[in-house]
N, C-alpha and C. Protein backbone atom coordinates (compact mmCIF):
# COMPACT_ATOMS: atom_id res chain seq x y z
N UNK A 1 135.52 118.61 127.79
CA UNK A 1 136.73 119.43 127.77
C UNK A 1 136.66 120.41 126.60
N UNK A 2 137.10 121.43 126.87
CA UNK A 2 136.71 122.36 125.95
C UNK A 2 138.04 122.72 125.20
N UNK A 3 137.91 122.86 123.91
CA UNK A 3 139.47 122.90 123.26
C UNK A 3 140.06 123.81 123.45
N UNK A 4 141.54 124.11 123.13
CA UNK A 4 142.11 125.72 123.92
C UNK A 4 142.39 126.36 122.80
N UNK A 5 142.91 127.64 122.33
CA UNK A 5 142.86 128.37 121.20
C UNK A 5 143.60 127.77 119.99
N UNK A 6 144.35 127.15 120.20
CA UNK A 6 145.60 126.31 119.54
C UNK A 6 144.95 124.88 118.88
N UNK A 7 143.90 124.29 119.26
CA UNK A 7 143.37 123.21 119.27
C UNK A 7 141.83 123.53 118.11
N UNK A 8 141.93 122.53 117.81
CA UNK A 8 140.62 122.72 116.67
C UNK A 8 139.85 121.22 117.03
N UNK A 9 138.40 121.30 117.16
CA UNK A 9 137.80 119.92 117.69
C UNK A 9 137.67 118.81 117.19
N UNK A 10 137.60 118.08 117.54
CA UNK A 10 137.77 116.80 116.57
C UNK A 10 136.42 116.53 115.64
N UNK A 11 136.43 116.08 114.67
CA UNK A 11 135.22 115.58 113.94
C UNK A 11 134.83 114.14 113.57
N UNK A 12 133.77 113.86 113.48
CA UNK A 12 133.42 112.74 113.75
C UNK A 12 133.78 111.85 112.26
N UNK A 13 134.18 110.94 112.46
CA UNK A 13 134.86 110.30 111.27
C UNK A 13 134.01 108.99 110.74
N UNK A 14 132.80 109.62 109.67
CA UNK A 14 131.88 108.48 108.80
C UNK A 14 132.59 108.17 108.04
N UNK A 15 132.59 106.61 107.88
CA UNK A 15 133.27 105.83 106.44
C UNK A 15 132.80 106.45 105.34
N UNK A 16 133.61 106.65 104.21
CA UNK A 16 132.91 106.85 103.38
C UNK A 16 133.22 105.49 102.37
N UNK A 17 132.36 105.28 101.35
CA UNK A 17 132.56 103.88 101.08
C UNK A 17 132.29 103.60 99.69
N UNK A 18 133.74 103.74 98.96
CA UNK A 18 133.62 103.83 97.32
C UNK A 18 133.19 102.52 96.60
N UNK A 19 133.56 101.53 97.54
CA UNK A 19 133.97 100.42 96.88
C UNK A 19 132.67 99.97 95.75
N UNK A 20 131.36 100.10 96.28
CA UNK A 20 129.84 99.70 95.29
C UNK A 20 130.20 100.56 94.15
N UNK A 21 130.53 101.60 94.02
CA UNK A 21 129.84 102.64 92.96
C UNK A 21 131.36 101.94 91.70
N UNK A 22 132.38 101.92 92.35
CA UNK A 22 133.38 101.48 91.72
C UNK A 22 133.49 100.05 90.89
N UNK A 23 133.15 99.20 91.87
CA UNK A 23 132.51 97.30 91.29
C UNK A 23 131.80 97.77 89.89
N UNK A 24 130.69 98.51 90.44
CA UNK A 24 129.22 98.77 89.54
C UNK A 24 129.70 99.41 88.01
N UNK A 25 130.98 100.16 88.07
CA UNK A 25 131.16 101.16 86.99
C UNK A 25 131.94 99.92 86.31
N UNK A 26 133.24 99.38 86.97
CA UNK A 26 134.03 98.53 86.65
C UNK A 26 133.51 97.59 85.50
N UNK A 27 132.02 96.68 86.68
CA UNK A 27 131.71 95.81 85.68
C UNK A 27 130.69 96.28 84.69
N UNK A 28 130.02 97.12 84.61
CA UNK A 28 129.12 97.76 83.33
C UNK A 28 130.60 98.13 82.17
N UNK A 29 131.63 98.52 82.27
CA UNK A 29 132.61 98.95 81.42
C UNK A 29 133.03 97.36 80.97
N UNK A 30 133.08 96.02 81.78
CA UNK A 30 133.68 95.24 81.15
C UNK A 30 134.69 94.83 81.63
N UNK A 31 135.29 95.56 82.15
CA UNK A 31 136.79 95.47 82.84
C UNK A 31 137.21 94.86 83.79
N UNK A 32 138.01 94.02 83.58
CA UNK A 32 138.40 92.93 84.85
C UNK A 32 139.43 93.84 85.72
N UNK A 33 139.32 92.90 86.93
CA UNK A 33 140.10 93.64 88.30
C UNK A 33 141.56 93.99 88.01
N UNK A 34 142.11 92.71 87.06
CA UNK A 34 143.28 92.52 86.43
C UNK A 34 143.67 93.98 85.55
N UNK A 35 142.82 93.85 84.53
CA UNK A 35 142.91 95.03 83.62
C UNK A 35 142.98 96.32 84.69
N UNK A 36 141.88 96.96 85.72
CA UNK A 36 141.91 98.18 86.47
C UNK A 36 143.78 98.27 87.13
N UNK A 37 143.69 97.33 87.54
CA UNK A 37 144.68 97.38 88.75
C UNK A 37 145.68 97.86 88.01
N UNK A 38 145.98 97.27 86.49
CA UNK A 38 147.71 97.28 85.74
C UNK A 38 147.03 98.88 85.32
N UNK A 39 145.90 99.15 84.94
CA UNK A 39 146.34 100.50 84.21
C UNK A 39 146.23 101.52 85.43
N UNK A 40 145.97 101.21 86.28
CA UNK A 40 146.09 102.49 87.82
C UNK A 40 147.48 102.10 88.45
N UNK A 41 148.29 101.45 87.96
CA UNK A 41 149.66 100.96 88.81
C UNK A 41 149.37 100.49 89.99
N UNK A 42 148.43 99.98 90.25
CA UNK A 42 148.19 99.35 91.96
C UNK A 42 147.96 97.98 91.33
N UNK A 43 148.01 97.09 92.80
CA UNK A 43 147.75 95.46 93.01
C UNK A 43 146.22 95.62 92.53
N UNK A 44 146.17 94.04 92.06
CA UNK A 44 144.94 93.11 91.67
C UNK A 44 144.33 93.54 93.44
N UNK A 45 145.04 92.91 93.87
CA UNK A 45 143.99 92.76 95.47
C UNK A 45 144.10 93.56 96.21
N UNK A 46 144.63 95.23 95.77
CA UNK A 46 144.34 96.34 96.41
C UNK A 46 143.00 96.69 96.06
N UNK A 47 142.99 96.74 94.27
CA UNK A 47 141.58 97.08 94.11
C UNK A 47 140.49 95.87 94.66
N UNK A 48 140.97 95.20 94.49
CA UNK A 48 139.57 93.98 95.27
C UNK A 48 139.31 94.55 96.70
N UNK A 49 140.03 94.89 97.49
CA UNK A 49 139.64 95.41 98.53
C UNK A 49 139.16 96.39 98.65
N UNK A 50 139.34 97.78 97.95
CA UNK A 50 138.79 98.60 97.65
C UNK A 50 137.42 98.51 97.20
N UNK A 51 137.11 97.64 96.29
CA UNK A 51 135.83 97.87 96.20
C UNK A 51 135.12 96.82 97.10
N UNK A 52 135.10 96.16 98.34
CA UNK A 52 134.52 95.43 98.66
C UNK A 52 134.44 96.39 100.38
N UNK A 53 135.02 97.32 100.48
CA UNK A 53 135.20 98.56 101.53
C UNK A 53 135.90 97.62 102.53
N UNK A 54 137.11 96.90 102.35
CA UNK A 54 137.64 96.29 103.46
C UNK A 54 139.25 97.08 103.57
N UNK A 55 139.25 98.29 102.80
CA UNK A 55 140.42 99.38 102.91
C UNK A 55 139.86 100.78 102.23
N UNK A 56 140.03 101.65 102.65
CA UNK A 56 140.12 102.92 102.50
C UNK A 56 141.04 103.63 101.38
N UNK A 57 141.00 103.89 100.15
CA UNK A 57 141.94 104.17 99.31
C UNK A 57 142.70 105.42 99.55
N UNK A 58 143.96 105.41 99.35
CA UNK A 58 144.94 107.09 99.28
C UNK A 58 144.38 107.66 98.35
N UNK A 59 144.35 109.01 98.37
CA UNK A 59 143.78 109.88 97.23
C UNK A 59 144.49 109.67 95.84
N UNK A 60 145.85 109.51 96.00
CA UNK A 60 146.49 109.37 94.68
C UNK A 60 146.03 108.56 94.07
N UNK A 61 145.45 107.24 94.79
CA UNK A 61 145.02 105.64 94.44
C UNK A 61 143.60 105.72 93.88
N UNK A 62 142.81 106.99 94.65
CA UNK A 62 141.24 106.92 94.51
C UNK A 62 141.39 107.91 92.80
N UNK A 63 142.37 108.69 92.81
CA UNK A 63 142.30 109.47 91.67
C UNK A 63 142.92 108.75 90.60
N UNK A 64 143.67 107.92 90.63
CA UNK A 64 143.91 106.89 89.50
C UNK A 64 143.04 106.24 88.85
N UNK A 65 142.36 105.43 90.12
CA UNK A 65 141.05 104.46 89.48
C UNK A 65 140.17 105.14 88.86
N UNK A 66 139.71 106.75 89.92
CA UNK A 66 138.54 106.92 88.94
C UNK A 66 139.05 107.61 87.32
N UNK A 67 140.17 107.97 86.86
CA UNK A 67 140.85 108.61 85.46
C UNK A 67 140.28 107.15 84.63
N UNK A 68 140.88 105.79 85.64
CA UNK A 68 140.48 104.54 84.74
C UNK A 68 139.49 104.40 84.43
N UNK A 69 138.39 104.46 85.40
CA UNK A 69 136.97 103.98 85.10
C UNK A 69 136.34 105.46 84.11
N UNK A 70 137.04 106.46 84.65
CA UNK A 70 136.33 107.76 83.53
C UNK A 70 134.89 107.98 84.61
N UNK A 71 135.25 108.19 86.07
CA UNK A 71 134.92 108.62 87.41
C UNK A 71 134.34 110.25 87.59
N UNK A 72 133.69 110.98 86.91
CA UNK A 72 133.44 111.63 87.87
C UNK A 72 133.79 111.73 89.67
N UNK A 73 134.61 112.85 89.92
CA UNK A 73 134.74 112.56 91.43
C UNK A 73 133.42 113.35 91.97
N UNK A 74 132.85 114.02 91.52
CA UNK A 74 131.20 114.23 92.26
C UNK A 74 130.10 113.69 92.82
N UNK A 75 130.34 112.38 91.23
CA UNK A 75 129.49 111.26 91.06
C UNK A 75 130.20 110.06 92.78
N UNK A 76 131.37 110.34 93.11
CA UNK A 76 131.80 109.20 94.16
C UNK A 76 131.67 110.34 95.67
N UNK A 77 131.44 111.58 95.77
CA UNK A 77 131.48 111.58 96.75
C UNK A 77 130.30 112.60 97.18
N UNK A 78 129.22 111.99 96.42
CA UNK A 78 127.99 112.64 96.42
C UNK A 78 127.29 112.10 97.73
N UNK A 79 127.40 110.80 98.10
CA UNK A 79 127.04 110.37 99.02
C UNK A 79 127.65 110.98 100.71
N UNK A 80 128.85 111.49 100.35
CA UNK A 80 129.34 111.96 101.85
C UNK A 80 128.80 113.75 101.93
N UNK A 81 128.50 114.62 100.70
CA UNK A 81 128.03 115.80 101.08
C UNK A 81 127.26 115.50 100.90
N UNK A 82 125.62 114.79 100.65
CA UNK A 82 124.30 114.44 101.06
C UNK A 82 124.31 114.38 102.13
N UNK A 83 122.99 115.25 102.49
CA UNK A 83 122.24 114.84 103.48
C UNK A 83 121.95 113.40 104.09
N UNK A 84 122.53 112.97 105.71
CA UNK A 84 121.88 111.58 106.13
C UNK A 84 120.93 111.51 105.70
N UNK A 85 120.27 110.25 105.25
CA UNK A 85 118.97 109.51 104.68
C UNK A 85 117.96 109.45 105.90
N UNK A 86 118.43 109.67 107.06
CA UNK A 86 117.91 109.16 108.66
C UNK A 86 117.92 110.39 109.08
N UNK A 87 116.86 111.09 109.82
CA UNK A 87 117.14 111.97 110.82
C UNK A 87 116.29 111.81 112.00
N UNK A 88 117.07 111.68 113.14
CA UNK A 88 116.03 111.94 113.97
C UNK A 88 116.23 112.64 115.33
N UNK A 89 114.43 113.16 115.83
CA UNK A 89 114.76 114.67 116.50
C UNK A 89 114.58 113.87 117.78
N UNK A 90 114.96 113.54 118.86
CA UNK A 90 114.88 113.36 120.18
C UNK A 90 113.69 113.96 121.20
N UNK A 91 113.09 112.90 121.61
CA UNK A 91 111.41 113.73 122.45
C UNK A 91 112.22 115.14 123.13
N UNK A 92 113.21 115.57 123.68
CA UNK A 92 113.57 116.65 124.87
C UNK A 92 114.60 117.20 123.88
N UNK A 93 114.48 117.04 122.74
CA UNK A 93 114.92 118.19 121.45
C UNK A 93 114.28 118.62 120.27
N UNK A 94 113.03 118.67 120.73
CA UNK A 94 112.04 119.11 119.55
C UNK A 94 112.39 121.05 119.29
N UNK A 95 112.66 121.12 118.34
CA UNK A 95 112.48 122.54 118.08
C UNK A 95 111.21 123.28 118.18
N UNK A 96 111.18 124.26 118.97
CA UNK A 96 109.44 124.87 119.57
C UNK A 96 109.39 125.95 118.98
N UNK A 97 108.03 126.53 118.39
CA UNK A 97 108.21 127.53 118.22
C UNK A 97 106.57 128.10 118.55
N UNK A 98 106.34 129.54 119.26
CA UNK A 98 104.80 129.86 119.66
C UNK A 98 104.50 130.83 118.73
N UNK A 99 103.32 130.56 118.61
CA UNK A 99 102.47 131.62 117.95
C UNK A 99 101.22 132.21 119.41
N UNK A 100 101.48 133.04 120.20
CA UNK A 100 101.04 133.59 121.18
C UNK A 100 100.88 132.19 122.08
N UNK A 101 99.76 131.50 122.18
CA UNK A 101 99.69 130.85 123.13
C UNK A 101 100.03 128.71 122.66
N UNK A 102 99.85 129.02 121.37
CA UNK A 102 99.68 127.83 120.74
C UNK A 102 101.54 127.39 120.06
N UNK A 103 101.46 126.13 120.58
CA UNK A 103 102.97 125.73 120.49
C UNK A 103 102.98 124.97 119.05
N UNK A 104 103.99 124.86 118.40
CA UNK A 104 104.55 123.76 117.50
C UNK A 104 105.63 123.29 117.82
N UNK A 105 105.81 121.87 118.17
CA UNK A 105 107.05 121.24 118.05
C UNK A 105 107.53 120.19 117.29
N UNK A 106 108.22 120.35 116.19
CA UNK A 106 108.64 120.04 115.62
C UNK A 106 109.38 118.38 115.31
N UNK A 107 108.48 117.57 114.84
CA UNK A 107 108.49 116.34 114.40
C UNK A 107 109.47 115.89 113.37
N UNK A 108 109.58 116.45 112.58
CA UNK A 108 110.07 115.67 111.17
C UNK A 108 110.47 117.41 110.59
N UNK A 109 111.69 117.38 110.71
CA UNK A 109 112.37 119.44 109.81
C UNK A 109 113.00 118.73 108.24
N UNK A 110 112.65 119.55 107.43
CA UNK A 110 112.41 119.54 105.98
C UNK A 110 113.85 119.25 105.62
N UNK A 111 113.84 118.54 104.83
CA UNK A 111 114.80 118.43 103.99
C UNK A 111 115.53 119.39 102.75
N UNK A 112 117.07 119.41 102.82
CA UNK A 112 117.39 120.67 102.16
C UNK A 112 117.84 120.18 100.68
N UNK A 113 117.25 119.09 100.01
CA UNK A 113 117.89 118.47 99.29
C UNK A 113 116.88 118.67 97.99
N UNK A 114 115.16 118.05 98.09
CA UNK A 114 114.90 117.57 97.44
C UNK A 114 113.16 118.28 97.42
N UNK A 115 113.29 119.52 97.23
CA UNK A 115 111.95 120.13 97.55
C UNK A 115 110.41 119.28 96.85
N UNK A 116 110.61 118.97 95.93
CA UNK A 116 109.48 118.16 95.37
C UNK A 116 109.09 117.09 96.54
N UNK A 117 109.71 116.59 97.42
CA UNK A 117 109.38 115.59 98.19
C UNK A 117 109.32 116.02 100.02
N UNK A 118 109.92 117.35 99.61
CA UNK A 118 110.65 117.57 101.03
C UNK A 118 108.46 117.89 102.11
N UNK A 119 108.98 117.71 103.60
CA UNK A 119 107.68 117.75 104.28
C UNK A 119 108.26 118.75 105.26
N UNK A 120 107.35 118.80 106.36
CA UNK A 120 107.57 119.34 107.49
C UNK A 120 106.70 118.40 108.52
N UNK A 121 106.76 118.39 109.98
CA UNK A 121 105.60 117.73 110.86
C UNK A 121 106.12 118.25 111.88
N UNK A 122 104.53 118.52 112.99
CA UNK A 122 104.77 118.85 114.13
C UNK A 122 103.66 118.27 115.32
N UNK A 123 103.88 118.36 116.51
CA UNK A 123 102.69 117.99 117.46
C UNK A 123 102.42 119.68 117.18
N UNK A 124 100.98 119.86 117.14
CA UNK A 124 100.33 120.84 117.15
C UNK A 124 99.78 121.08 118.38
N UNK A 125 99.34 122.13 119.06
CA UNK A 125 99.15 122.22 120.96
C UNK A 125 98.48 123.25 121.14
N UNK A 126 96.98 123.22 121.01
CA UNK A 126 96.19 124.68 121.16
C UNK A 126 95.19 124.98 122.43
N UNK A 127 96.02 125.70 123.31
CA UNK A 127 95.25 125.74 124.67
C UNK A 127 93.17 126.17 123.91
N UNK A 128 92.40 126.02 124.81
CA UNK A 128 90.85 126.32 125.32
C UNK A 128 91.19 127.47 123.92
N UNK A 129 89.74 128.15 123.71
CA UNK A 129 89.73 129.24 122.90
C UNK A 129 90.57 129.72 121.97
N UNK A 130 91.64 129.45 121.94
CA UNK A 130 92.49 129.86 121.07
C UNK A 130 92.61 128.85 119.15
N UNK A 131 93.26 129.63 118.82
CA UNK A 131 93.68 129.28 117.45
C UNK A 131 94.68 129.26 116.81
N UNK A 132 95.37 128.91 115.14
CA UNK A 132 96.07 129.14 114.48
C UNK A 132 96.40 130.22 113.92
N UNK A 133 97.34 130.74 113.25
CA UNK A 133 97.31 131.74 112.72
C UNK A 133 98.23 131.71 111.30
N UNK A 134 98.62 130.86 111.27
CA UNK A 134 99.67 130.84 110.37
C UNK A 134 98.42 129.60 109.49
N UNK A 135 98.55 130.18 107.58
CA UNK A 135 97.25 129.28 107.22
C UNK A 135 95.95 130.30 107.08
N UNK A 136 96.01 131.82 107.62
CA UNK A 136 94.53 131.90 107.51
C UNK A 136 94.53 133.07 106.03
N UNK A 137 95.67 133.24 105.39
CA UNK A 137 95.58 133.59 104.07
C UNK A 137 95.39 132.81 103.00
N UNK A 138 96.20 131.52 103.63
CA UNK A 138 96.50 130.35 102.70
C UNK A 138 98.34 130.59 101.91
N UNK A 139 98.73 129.25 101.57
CA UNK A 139 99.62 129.22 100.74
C UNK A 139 99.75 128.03 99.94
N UNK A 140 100.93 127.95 99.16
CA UNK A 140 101.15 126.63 98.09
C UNK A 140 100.91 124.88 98.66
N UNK A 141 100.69 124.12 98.41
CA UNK A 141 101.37 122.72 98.91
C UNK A 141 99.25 122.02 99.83
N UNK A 142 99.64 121.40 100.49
CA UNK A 142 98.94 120.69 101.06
C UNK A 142 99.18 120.05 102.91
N UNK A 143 98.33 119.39 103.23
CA UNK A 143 98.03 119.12 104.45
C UNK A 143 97.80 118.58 105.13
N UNK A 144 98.11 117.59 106.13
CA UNK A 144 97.41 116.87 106.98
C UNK A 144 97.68 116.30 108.59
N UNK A 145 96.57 116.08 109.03
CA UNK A 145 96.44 116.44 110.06
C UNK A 145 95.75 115.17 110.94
N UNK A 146 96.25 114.53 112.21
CA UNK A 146 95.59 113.92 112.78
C UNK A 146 95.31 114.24 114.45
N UNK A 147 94.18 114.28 115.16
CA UNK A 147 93.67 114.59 116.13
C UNK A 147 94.28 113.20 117.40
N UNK A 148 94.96 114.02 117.95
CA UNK A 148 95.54 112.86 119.26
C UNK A 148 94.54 113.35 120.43
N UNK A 149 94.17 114.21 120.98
CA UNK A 149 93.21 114.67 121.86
C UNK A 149 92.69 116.03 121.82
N UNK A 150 91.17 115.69 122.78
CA UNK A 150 90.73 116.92 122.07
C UNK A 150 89.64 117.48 120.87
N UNK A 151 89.26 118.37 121.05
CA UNK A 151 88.39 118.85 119.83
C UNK A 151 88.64 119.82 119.22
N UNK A 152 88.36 120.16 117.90
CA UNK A 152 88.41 121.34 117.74
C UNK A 152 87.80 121.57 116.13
N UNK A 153 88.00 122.51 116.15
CA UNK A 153 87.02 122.95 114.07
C UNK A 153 88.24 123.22 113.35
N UNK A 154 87.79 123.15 112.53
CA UNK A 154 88.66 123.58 111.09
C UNK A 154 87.68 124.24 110.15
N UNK A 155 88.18 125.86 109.98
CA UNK A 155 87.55 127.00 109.44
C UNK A 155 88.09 126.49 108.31
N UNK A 156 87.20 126.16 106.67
CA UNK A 156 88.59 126.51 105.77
C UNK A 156 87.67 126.96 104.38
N UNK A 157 88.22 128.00 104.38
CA UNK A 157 87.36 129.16 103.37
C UNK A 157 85.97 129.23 104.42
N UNK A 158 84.98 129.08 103.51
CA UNK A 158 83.59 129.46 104.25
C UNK A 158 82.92 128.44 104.92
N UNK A 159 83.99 127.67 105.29
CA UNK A 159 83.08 126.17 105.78
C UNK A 159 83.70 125.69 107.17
N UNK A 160 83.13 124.97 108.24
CA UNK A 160 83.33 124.56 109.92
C UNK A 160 83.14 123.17 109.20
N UNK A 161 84.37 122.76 109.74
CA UNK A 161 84.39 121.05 110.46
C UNK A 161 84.91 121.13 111.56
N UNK A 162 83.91 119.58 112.09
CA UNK A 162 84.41 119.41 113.87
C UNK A 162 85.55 118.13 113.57
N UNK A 163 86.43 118.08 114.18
CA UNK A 163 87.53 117.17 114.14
C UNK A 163 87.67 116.65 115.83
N UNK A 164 87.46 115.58 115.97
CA UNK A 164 87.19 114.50 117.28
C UNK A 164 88.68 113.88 117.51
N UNK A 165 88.94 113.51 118.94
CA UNK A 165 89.91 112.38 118.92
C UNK A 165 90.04 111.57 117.50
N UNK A 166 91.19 111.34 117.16
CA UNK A 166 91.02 110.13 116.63
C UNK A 166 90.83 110.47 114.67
N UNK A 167 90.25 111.51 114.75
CA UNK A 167 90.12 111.92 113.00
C UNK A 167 91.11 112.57 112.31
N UNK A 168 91.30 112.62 111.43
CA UNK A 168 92.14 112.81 110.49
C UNK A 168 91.19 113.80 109.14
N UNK A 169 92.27 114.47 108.81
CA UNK A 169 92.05 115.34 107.87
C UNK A 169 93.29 116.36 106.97
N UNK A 170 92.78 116.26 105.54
CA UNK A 170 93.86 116.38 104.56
C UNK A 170 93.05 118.06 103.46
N UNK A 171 93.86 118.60 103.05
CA UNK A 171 93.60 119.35 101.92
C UNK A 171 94.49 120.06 101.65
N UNK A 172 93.78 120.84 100.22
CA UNK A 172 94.72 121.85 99.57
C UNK A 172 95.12 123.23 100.82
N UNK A 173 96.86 123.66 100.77
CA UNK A 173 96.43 124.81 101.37
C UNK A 173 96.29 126.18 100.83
N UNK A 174 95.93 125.95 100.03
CA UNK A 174 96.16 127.76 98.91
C UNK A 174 94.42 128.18 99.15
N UNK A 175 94.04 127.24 99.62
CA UNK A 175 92.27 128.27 100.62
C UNK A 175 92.79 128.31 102.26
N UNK A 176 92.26 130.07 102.54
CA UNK A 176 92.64 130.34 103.90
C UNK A 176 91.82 128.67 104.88
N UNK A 177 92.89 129.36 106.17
CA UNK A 177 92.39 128.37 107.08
C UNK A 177 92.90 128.27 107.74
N UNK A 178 92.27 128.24 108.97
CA UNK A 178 92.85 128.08 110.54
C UNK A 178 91.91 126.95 111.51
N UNK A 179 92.29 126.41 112.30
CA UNK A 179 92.30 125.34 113.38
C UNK A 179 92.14 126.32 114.68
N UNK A 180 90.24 125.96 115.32
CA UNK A 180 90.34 126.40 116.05
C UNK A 180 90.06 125.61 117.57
N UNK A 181 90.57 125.87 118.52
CA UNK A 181 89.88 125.03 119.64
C UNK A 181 89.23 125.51 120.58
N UNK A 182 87.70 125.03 120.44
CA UNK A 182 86.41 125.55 120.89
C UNK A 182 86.17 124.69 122.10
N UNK A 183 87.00 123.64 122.35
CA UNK A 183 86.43 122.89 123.39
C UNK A 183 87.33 123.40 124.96
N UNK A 184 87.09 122.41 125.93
CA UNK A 184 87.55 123.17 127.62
C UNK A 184 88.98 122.63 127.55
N UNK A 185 89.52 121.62 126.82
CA UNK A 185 90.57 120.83 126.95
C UNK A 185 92.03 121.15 125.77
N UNK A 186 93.02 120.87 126.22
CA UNK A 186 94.07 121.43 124.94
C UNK A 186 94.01 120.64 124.29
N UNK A 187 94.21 121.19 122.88
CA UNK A 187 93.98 120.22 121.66
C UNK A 187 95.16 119.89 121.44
N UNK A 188 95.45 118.49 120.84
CA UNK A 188 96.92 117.72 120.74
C UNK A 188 96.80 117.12 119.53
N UNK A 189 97.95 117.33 118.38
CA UNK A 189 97.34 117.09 116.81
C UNK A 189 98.56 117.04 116.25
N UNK A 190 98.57 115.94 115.51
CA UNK A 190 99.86 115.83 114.45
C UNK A 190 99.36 116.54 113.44
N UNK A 191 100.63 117.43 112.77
CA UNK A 191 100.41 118.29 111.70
C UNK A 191 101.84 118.20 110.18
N UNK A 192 101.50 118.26 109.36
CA UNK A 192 102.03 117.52 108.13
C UNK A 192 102.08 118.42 107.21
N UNK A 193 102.98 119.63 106.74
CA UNK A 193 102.73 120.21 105.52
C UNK A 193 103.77 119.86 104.47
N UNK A 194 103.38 120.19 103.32
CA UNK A 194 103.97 120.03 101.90
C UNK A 194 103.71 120.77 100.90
N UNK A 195 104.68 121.78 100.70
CA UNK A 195 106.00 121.71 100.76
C UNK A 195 106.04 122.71 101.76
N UNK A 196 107.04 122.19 102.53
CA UNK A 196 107.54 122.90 104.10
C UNK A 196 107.31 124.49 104.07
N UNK A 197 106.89 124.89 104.76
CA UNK A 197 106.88 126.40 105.13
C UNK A 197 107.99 126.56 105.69
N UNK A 198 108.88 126.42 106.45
CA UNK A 198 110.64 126.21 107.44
C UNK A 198 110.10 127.25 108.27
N UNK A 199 108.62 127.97 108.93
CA UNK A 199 109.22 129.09 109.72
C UNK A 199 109.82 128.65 111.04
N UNK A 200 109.51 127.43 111.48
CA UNK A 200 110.39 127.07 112.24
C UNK A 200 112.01 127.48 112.39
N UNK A 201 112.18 127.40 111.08
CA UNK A 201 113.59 127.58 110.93
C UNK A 201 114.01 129.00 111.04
N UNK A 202 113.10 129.78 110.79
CA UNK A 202 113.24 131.35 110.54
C UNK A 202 113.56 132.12 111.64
């Protein structure tokens, strides 16, 4: 059903869940449940529930406790504007993208959080004769690569390797290099960079 002009859509409603970060501050400070509760004007066993996530606090209530504990509110709701820890892309929702004849679809899309760690991955898909193209200047980060079917070389700087079913292969990418497939059959290849190029995303 599609909403009508008047109507705004509903959103999906994740717990968010103070109660750990709150216990954790509570008891590193010392402070009994007793002590929190009288200086935030709420019950002993409001805050017990609160921090054990078996109630949801009112804002007035969540902004009391944290003045008590000396809360950062960034520090408590860092976890709900983070990025899910989990992502995952569905086989018949891979993001595709061609470079003339040769496909990438998109395995694992980079993370917007944490570039030192962040990756990229894709099934790599290179019909007969054809090649890569993206890689043959070179750029920052590194590489790797495993062969699901298929043959094919890897040009990289002045040097040919043959890569078989089944092999695997890693390096720097700041030397040009492209992936070519010389054999009759399409080549099928997991591909792994770091730190993400996003042109997918582009």
């Amino acid at each position: 059903m599609t909403p009508s002009q008047n109507e705004l859509p509903p959103v999906s409603k994740a717990p968010i869940r103070f109660g750990e970060k709150l216990r954790t501050i509570r008891e590193n400070k010392g402070y009994t449940l007793k002590m929190v509760a009288k200086a935030a004007g709420v019950s002993e066993s409001l805050v017990s529930q609160i921090e054990r996530n078996h109630v949801s606090p009112a804002i007035d209530t969540l902004l009391a406790l944290a003045e008590v504990l000396d809360i950062n509110l960034e520090f408590l709701f860092e976890e709900y504007r983070r990025e899910r820890p989990v992502h995952i892309i569905r086989k018949n929702e891979r993001p595709i993208i061609k470079e003339d004849d040769t496909v990438f679809e998109q395995l694992a899309k980079p993370s917007t959080e944490n570039s030192g760690t962040s990756f990229e991955s894709y099934i790599l898909k290179i019909p007969p004769k054809e090649h890569t193209h993206r890689g043959s200047y070179g750029h920052i980060g590194r590489e790797f690569g495993f062969i699901l079917c298929g043959v094919c070389t890897l040009v990289y700087e002045n040097h040919e390797y043959v890569l078989n079913e089944g092999d695997s292969v890693s390096f720097p990418s700041s030397c040009p290099h492209v992936l070519e497939n010389r054999g009759d059959t399409m080549l099928e290849a997991v591909w792994t960079v770091t730190p993400p190029q996003r042109f997918i995303d582009k």
